[in-house]
Protein backbone atom coordinates (compact mmCIF):
# COMPACT_ATOMS: atom_id res chain seq x y z
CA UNK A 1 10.81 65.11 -5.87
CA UNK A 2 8.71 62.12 -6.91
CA UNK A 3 10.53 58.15 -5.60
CA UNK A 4 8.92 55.28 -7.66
CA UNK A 5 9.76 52.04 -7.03
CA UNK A 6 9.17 49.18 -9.37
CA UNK A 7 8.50 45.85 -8.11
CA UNK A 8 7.84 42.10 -9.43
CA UNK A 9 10.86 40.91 -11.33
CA UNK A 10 12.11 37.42 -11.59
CA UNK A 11 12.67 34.16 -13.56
CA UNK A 12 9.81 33.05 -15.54
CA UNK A 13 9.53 30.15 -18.13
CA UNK A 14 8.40 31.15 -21.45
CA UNK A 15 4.63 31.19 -21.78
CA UNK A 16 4.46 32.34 -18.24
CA UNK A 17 3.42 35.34 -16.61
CA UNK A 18 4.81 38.44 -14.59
CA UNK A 19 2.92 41.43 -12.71
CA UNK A 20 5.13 44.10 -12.90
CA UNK A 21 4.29 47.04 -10.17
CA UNK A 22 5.67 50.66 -10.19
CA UNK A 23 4.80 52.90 -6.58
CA UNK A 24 4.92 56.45 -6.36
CA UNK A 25 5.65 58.42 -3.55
CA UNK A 26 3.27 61.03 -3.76
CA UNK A 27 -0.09 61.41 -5.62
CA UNK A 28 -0.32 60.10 -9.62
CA UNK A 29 -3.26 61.85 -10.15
CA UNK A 30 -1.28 64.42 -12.43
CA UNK A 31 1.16 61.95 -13.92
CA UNK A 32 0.45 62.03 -17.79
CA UNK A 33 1.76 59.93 -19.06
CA UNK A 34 2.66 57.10 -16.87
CA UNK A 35 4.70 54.00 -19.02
CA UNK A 36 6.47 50.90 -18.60
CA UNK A 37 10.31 50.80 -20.63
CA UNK A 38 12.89 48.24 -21.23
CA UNK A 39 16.50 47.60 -21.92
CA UNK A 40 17.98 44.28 -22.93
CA UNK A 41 22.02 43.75 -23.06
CA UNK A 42 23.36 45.43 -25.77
CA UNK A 43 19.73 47.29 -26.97
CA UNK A 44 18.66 50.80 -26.39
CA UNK A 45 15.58 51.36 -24.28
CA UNK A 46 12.17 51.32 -25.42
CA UNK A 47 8.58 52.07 -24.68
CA UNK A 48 6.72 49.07 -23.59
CA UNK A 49 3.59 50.89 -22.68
CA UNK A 50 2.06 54.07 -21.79
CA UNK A 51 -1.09 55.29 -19.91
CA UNK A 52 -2.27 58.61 -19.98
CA UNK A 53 -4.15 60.20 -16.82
CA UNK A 54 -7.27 59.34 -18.56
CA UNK A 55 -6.84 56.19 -18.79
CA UNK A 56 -5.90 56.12 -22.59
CA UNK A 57 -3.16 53.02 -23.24
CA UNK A 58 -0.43 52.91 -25.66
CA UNK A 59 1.49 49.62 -26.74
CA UNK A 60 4.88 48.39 -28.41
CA UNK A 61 3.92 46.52 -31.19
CA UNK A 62 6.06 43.44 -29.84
CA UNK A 63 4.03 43.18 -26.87
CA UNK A 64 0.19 43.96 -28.18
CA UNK A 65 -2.15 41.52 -26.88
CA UNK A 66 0.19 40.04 -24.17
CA UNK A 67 0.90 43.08 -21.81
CA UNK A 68 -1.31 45.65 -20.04
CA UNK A 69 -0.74 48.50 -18.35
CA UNK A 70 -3.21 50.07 -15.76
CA UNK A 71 -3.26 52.54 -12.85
CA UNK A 72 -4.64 52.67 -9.52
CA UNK A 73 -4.70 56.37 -8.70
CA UNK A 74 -5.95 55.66 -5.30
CA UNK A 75 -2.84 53.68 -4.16
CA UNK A 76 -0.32 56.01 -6.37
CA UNK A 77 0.83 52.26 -8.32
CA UNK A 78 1.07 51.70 -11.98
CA UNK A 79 1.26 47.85 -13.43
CA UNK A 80 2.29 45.93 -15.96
CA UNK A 81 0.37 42.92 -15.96
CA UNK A 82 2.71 40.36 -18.96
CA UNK A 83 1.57 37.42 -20.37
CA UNK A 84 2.63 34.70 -22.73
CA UNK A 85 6.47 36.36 -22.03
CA UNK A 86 9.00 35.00 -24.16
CA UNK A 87 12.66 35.08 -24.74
CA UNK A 88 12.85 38.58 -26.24
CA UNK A 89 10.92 39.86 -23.03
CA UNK A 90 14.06 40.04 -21.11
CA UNK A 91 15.34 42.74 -20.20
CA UNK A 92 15.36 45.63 -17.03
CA UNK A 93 12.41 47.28 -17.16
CA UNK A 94 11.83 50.20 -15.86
CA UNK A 95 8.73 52.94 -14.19
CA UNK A 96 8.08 56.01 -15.46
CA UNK A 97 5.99 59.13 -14.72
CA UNK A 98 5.66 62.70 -16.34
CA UNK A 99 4.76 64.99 -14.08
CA UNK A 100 3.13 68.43 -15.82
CA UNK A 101 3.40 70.56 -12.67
CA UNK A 102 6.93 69.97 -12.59
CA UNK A 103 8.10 69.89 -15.48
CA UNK A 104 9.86 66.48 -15.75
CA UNK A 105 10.32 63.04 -15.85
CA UNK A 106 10.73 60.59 -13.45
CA UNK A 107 12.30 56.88 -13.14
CA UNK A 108 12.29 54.01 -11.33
CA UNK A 109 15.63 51.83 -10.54
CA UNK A 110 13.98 49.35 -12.56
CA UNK A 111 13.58 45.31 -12.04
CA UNK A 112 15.10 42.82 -14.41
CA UNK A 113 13.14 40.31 -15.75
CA UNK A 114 14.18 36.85 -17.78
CA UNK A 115 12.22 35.00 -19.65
CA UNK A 116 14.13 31.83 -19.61
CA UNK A 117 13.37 28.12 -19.83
């Protein structure tokens, strides 16, 4: 059983900034892919980003350029570093983690962030 626990959510102005921060409770090393999803009211969820266990990153087209997503093996953590955030940004977002050995996914409780002025 794999815990991950996102952190980093809040109220932020539009144009502002957010670190997002996902911890696992045992060893990424394996997790391929690791990504970043979202949910606003009323939407269905959707990849934000993805990164793969070598280091290979994936993007929404919505947030190119204004998020990234990196890893730190080494503390079992995934981020989601967001910049320039507006409006549309809101939404819960949420951790998650494929682990191969096991055979499945895994998800945060996920952190809601607004972009709001």
């Amino acid at each position: 059983q794999v815990q991950l626990v996102e952190s980093g959510g809040g109220l932020v102005q539009p144009g502002g900034s957010l670190r997002l921060s996902c911890a696992a409770s045992r060893s990424i090393f394996s997790a391929n892919p690791m990504g970043w999803y979202r949910q606003a009211p009323g939407k269905e969820r959707e990849l934000v980003a993805a990164i793969t266990s070598d280091f290979r990153t994936n993007y929404a087209d919505s947030v190119k350029g204004r998020f990234t997503i990196s890893r730190d093996n080494t503390k079992n953590t995934v981020s989601l570093q967001m910049n320039s955030l507006k409006a549309e940004d809101t939404a819960v977002y949420s951790c998650s983690a494929h682990f191969p050995l096991f055979g499945k996914d895994y998800w945060g409780q996920g952190t809601q962030v607004t972009v709001a002025s």
